[in-house]
Protein backbone atom coordinates (compact mmCIF):
# COMPACT_ATOMS: atom_id res chain seq x y z
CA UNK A 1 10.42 -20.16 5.50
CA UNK A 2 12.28 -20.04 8.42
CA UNK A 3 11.25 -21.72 11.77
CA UNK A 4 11.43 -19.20 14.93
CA UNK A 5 13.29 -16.06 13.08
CA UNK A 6 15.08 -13.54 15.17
CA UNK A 7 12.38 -11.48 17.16
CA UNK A 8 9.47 -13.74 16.55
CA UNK A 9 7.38 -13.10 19.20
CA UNK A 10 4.85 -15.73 18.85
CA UNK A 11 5.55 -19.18 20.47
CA UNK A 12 6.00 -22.68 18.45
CA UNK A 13 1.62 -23.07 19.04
CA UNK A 14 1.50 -19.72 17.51
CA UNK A 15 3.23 -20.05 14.65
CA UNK A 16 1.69 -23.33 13.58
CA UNK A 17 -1.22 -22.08 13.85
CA UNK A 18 -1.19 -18.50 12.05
CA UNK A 19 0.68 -21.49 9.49
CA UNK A 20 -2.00 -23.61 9.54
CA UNK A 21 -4.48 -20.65 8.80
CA UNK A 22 -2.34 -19.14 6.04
CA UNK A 23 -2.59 -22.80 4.23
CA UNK A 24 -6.15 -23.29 4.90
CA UNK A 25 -7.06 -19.99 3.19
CA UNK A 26 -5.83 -21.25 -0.31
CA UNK A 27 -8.00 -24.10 -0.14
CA UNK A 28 -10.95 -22.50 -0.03
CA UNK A 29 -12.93 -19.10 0.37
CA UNK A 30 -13.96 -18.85 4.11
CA UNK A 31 -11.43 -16.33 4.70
CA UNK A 32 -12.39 -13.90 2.03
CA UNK A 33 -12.91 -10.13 2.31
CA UNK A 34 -15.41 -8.69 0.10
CA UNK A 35 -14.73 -5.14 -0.72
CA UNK A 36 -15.19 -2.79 -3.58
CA UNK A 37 -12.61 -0.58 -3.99
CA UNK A 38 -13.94 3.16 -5.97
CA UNK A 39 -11.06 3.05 -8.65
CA UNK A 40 -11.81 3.14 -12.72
CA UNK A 41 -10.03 0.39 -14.27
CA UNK A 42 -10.80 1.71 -17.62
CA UNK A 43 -8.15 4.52 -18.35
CA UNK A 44 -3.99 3.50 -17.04
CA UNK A 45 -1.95 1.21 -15.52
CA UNK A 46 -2.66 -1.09 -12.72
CA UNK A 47 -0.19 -3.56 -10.61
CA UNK A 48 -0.92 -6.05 -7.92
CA UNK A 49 2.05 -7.14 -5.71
CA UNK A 50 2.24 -8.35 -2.33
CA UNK A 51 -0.76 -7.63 -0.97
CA UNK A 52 -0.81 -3.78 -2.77
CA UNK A 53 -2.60 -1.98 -5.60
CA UNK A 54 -1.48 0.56 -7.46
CA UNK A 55 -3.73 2.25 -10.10
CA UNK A 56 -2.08 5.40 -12.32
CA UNK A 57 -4.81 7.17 -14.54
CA UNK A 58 -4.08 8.34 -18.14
CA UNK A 59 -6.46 11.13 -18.15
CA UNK A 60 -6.52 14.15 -16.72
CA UNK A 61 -6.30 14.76 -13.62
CA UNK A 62 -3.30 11.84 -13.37
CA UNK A 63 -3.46 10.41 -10.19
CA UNK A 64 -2.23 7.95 -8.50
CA UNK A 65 -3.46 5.22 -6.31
CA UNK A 66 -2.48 2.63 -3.79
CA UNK A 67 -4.85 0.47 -2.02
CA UNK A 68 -3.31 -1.85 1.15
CA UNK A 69 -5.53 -4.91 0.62
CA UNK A 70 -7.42 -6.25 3.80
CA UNK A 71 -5.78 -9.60 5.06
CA UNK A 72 -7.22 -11.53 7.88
CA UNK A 73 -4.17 -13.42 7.93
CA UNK A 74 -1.79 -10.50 8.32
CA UNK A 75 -4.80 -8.78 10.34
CA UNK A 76 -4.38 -5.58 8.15
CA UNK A 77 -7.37 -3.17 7.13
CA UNK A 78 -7.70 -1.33 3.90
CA UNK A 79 -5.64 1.50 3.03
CA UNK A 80 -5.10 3.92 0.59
CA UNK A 81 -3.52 6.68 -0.77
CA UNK A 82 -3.34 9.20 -3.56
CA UNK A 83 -1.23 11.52 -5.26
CA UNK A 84 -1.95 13.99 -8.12
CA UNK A 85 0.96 13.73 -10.59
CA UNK A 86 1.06 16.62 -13.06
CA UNK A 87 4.91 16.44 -14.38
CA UNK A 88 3.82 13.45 -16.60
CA UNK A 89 1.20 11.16 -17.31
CA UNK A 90 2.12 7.72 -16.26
CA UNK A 91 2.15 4.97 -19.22
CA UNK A 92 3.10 2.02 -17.00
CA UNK A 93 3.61 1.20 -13.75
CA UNK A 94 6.02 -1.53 -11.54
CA UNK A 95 6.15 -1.70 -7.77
CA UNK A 96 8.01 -3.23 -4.87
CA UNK A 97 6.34 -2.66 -1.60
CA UNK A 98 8.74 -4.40 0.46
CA UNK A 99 10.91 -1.06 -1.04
CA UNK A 100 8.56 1.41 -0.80
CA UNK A 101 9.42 1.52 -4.65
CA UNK A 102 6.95 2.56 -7.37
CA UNK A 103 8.38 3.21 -10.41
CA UNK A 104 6.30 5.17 -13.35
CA UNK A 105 6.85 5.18 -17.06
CA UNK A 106 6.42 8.32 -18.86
CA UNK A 107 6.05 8.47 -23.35
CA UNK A 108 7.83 11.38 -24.60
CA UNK A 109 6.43 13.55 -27.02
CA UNK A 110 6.92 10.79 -29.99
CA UNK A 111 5.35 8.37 -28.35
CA UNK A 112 8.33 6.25 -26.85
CA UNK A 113 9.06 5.04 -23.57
């Protein structure tokens, strides 16, 4: 962590306590947000990373999902997208959203990655 990086707008009371907030929300469950998200977890490949979810289904139609989980601390709201994918259908699934990356794995006709 770095104290006061370029462009911080917030002042040195600020950032102690959006701090203090961020460490008081892994010690307990006051700051939860309950929310269902409509997404089958029964057919593909699912990853969680910072703060994202990305779901690609192995049945037909293949498409895929990403879900911007609510924070209170980072004040963000759900989001979501989809895409149909019809070139391939998706056996695995890493992403980096600090990138904008998702990368999809595809099996060949024998089976093989």
């Amino acid at each position: 962590m770095v104290d006061n990086p370029d462009g911080c707008p917030m002042n040195l009371e600020k950032r102690l306590e959006s701090l203090s907030s961020f460490q008081n929300a892994w010690s307990g469950t006051n700051d939860l947000i309950d929310e269902e998200l409509p997404i089958s977890l029964r057919n593909g490949a699912y990853e969680l990373c910072q703060g994202h979810f990305c779901h690609a289904s192995s049945n037909p139609p293949y498409i895929i999902t990403v879900v911007e989980l609510p924070s209170r601390i980072k004040n963000t709201i759900t989001k979501s997208w989809t895409h149909p994918e019809e070139s391939f259908c998706p056996y695995d699934i890493v992403m980096d959203p600090s990138q904008d990356l998702i990368v999809l794995l595809d099996l060949n006709d024998s089976g093989n990655p």
